[in-house]
PDB file of N, CA and C in Angstrom:
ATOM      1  N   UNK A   1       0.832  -1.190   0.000  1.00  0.00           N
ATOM      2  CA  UNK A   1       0.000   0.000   0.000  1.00  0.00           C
ATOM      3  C   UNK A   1       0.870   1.244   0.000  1.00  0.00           C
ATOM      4  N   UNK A   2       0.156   2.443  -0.559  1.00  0.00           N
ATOM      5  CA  UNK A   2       0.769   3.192  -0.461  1.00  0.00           C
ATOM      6  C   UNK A   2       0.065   4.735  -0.053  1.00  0.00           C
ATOM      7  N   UNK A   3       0.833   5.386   0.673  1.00  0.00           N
ATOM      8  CA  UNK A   3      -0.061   7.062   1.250  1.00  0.00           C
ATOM      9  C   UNK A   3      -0.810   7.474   0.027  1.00  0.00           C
ATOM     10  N   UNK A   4      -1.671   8.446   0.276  1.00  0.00           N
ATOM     11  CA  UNK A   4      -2.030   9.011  -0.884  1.00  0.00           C
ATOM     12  C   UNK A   4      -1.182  10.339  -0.925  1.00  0.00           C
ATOM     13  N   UNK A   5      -0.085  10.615  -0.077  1.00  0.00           N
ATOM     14  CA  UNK A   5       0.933  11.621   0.108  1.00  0.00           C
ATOM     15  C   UNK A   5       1.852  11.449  -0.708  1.00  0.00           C
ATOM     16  N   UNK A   6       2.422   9.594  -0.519  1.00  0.00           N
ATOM     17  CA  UNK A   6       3.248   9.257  -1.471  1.00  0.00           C
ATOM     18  C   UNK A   6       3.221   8.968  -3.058  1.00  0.00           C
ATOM     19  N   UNK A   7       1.864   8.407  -3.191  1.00  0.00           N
ATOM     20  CA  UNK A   7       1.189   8.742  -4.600  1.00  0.00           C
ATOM     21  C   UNK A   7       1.343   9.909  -5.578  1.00  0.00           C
ATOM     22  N   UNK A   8       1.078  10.945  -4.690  1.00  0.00           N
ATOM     23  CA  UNK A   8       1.469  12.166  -5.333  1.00  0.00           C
ATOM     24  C   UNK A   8       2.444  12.552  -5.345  1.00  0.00           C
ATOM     25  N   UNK A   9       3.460  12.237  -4.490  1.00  0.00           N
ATOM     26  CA  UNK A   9       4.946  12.612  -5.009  1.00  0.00           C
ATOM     27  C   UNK A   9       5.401  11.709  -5.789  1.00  0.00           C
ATOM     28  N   UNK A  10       5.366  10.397  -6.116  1.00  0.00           N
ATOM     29  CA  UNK A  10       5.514   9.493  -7.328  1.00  0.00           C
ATOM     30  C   UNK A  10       5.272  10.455  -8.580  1.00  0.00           C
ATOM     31  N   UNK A  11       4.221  11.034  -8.582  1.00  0.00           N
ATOM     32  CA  UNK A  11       3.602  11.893 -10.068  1.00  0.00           C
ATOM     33  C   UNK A  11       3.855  13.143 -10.313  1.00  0.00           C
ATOM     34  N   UNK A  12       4.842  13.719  -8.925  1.00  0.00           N
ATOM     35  CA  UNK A  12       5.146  15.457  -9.315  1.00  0.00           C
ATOM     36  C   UNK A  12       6.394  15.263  -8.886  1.00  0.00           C
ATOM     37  N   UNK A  13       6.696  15.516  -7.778  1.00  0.00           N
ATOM     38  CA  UNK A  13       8.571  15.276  -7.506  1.00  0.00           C
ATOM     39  C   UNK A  13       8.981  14.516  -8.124  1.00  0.00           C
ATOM     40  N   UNK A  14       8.945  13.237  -7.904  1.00  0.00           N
ATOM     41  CA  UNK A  14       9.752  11.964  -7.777  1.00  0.00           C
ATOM     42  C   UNK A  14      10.143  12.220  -9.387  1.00  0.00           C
ATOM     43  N   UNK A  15       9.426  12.121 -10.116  1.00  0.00           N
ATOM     44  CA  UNK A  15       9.698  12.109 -11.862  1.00  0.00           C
ATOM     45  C   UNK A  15      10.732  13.597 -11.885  1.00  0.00           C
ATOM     46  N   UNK A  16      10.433  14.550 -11.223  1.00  0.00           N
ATOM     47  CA  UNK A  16      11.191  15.635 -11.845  1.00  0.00           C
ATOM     48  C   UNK A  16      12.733  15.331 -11.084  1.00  0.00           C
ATOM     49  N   UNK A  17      12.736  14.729 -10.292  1.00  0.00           N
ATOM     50  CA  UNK A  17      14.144  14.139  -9.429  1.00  0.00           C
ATOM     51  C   UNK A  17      14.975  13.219 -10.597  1.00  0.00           C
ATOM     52  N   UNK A  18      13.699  12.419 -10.981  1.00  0.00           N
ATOM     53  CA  UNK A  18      14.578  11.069 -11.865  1.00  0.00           C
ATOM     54  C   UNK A  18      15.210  11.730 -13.098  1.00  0.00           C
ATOM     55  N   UNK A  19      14.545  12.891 -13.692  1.00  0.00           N
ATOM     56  CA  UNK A  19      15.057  13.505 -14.862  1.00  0.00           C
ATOM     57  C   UNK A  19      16.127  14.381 -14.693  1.00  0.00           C
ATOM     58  N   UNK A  20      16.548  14.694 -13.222  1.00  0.00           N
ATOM     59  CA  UNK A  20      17.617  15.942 -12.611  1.00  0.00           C
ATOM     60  C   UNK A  20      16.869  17.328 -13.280  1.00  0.00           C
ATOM     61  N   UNK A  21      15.858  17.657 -12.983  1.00  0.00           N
ATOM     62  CA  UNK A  21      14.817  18.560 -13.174  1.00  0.00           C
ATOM     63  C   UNK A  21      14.525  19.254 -12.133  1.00  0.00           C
ATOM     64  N   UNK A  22      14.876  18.905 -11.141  1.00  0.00           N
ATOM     65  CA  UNK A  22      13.746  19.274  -9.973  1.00  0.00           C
ATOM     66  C   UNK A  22      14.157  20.640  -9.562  1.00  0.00           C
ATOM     67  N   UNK A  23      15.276  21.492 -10.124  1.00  0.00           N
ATOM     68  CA  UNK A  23      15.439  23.166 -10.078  1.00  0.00           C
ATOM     69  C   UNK A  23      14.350  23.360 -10.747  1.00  0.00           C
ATOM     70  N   UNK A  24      13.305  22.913 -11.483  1.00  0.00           N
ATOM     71  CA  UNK A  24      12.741  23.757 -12.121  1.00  0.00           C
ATOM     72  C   UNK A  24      11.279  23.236 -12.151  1.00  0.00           C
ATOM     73  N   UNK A  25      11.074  21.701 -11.809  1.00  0.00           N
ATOM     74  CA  UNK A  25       9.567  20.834 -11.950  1.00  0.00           C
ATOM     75  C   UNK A  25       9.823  20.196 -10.410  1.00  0.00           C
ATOM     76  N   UNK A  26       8.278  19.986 -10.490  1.00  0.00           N
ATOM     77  CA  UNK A  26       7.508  18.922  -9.381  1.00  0.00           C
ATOM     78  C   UNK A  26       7.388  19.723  -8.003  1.00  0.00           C
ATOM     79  N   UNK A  27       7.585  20.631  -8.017  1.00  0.00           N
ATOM     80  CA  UNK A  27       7.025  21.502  -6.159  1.00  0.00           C
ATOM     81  C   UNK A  27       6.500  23.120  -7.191  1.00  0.00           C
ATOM     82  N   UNK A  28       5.487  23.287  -6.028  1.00  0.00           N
ATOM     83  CA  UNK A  28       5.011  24.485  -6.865  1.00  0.00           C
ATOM     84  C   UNK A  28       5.605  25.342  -5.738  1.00  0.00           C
ATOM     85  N   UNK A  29       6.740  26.204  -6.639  1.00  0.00           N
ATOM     86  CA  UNK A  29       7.128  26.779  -5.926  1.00  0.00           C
ATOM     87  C   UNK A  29       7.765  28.116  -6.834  1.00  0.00           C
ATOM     88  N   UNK A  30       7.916  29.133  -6.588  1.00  0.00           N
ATOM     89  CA  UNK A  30       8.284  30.471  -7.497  1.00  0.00           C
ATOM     90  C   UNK A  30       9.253  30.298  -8.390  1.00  0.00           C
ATOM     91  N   UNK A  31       9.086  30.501  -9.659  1.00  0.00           N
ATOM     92  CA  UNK A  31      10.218  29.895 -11.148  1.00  0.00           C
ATOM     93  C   UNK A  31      10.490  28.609 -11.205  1.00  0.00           C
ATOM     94  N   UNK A  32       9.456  28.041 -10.597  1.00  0.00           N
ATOM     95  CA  UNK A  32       9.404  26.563 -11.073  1.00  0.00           C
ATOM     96  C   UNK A  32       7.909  26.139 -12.249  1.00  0.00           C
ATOM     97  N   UNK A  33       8.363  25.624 -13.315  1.00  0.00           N
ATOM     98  CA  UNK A  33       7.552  25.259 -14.576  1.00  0.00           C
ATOM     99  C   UNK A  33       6.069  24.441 -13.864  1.00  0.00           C
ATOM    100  N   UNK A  34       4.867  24.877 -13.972  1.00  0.00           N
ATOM    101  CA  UNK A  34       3.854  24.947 -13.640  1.00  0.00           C
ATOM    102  C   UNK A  34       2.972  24.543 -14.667  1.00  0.00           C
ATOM    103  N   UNK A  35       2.586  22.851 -14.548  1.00  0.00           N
ATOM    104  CA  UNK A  35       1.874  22.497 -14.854  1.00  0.00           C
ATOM    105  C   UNK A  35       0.856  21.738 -13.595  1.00  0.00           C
ATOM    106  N   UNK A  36      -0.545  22.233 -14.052  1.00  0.00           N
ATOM    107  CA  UNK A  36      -1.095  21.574 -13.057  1.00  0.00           C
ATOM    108  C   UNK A  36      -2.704  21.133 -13.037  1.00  0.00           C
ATOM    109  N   UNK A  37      -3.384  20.065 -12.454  1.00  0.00           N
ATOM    110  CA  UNK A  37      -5.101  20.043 -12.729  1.00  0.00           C
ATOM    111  C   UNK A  37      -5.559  20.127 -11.244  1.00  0.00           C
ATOM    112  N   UNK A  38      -6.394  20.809 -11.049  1.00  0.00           N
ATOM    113  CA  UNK A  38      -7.410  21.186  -9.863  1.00  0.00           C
ATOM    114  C   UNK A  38      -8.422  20.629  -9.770  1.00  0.00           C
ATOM    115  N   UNK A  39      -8.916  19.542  -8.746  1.00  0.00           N
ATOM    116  CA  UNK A  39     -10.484  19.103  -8.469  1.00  0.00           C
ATOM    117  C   UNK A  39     -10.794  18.959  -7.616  1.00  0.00           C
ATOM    118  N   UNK A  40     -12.105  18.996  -7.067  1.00  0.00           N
ATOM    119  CA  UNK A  40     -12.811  19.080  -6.225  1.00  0.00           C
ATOM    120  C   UNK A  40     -12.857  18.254  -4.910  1.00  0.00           C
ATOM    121  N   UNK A  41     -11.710  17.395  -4.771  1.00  0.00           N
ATOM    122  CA  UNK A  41     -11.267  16.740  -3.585  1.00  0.00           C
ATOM    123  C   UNK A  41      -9.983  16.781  -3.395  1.00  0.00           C
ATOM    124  N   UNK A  42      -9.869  16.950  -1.954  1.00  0.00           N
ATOM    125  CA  UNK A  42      -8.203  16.804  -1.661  1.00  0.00           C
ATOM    126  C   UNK A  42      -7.711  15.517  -1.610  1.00  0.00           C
ATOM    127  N   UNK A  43      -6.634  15.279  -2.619  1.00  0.00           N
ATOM    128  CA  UNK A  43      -6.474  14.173  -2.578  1.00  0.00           C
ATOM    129  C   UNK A  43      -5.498  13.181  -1.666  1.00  0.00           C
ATOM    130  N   UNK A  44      -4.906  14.040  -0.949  1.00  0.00           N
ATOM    131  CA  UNK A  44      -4.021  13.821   0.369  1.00  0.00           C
ATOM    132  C   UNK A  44      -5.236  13.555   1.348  1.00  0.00           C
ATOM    133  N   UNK A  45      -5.854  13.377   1.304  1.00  0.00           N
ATOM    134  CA  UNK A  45      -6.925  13.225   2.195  1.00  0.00           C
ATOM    135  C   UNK A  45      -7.836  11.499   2.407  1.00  0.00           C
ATOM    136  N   UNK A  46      -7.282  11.000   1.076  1.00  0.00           N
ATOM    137  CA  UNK A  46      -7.912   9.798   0.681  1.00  0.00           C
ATOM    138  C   UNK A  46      -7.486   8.427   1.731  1.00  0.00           C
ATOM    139  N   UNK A  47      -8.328   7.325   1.721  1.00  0.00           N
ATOM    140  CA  UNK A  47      -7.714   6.371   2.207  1.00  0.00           C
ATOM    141  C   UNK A  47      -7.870   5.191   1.347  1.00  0.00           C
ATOM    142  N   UNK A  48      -7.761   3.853   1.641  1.00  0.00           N
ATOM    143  CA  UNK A  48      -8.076   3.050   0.746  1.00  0.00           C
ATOM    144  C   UNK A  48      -9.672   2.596   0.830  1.00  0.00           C
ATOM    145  N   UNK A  49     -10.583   3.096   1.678  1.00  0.00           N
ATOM    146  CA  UNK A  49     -11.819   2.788   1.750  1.00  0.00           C
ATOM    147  C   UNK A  49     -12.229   3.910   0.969  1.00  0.00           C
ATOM    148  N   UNK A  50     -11.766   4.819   0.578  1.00  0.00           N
ATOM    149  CA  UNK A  50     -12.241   6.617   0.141  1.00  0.00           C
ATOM    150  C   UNK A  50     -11.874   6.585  -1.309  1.00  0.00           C
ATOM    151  N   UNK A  51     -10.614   6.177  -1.660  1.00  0.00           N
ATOM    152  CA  UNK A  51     -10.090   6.517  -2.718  1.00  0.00           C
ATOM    153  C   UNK A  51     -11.171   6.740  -3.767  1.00  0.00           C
ATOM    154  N   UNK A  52     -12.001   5.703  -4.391  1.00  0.00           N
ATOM    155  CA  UNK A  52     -12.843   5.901  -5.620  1.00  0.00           C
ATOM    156  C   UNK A  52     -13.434   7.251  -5.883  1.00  0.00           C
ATOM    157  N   UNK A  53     -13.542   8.215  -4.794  1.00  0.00           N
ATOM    158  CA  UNK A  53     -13.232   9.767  -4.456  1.00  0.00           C
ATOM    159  C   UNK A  53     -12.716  10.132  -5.531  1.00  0.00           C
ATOM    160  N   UNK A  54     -11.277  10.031  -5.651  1.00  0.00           N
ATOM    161  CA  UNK A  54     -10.703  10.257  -6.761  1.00  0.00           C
ATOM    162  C   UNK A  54     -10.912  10.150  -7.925  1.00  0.00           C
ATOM    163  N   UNK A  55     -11.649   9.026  -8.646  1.00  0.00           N
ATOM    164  CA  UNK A  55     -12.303   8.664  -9.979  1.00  0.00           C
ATOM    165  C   UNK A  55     -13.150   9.280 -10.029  1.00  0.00           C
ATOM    166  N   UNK A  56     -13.732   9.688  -8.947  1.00  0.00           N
ATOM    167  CA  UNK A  56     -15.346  10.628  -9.384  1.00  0.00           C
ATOM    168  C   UNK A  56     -14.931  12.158  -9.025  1.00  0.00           C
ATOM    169  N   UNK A  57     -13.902  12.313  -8.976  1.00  0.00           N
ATOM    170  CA  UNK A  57     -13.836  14.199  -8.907  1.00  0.00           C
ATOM    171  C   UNK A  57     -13.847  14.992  -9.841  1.00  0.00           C
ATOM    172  N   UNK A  58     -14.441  16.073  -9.455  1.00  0.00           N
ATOM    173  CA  UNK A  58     -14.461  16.777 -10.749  1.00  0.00           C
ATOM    174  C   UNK A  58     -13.155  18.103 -11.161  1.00  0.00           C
ATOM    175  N   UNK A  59     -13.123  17.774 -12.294  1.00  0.00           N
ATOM    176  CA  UNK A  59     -12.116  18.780 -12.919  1.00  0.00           C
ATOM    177  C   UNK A  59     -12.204  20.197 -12.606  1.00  0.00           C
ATOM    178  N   UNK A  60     -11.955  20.516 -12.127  1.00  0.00           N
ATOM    179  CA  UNK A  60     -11.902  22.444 -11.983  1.00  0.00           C
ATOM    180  C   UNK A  60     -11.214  23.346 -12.815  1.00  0.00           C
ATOM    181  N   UNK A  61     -10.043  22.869 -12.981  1.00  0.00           N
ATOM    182  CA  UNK A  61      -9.064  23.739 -13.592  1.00  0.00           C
ATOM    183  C   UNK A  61      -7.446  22.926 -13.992  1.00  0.00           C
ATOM    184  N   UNK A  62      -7.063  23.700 -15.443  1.00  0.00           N
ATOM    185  CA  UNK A  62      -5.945  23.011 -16.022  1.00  0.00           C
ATOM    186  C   UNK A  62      -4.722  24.121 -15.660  1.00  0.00           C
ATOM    187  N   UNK A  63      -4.052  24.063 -15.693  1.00  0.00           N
ATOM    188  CA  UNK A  63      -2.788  25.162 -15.882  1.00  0.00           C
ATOM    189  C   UNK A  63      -1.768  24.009 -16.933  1.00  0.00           C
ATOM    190  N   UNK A  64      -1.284  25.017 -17.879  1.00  0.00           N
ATOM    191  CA  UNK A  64      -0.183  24.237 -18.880  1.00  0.00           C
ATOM    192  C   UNK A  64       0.747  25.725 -18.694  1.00  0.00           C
ATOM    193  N   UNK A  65       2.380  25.094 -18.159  1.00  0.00           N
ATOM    194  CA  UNK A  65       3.183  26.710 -18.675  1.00  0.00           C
ATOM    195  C   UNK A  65       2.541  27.484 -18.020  1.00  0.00           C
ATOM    196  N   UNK A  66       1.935  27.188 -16.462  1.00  0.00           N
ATOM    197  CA  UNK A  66       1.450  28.337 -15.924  1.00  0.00           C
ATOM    198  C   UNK A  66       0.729  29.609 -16.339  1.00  0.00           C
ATOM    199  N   UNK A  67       0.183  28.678 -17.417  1.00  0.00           N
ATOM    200  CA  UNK A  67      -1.262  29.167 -18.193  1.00  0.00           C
ATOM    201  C   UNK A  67      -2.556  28.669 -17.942  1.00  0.00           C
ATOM    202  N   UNK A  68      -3.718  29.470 -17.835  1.00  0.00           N
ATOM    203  CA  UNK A  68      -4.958  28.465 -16.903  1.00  0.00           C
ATOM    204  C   UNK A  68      -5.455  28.204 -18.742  1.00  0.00           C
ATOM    205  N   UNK A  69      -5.721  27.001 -18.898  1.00  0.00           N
ATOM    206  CA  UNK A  69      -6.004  26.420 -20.033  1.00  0.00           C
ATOM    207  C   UNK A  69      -7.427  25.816 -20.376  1.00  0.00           C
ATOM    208  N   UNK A  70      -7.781  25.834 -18.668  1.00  0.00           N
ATOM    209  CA  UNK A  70      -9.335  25.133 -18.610  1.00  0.00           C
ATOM    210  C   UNK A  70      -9.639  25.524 -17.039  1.00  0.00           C
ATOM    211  N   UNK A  71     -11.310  25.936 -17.152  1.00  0.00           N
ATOM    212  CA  UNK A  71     -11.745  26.953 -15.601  1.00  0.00           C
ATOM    213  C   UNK A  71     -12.886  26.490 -16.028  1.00  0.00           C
ATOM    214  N   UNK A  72     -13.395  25.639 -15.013  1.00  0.00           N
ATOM    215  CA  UNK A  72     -14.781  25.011 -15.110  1.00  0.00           C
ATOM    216  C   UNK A  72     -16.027  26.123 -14.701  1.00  0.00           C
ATOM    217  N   UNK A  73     -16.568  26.468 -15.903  1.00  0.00           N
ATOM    218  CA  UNK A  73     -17.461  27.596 -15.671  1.00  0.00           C
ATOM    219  C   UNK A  73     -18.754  27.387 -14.443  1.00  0.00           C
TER     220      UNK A  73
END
């Protein structure tokens, strides 16, 4: 099993670490490349009885290049 803490750093840090990226990807943090999707549950919040949470959330918002690309009207 795994956190749903660690899940998400598998999919934002961890990859920008493996590429020697991480001056610039995977923490949102000031002059760092900003890609990102927003929905309606926190997903650090999940457990393994909760998770399917996740499959049913809804999209809010895209950022590409720290551009908002999609804003759920």
């Amino acid at each position: 099993r795994v956190t749903a803490v660690d899940a998400l750093a598998a999919m934002t840090s961890a990859p920008a670490f493996v590429i020697a990226d991480e001056e610039l990807r995977g923490l949102l943090l000031p002059g760092h490349r900003c890609d990102l999707t927003v929905v309606d549950v926190d997903l650090t919040q999940l457990t393994a009885t909760s998770a399917q949470r996740a499959l049913d959330a809804s999209l809010l918002m895209t950022v590409v290049n720290g551009e908002v690309v999609h804003r759920k009207r």
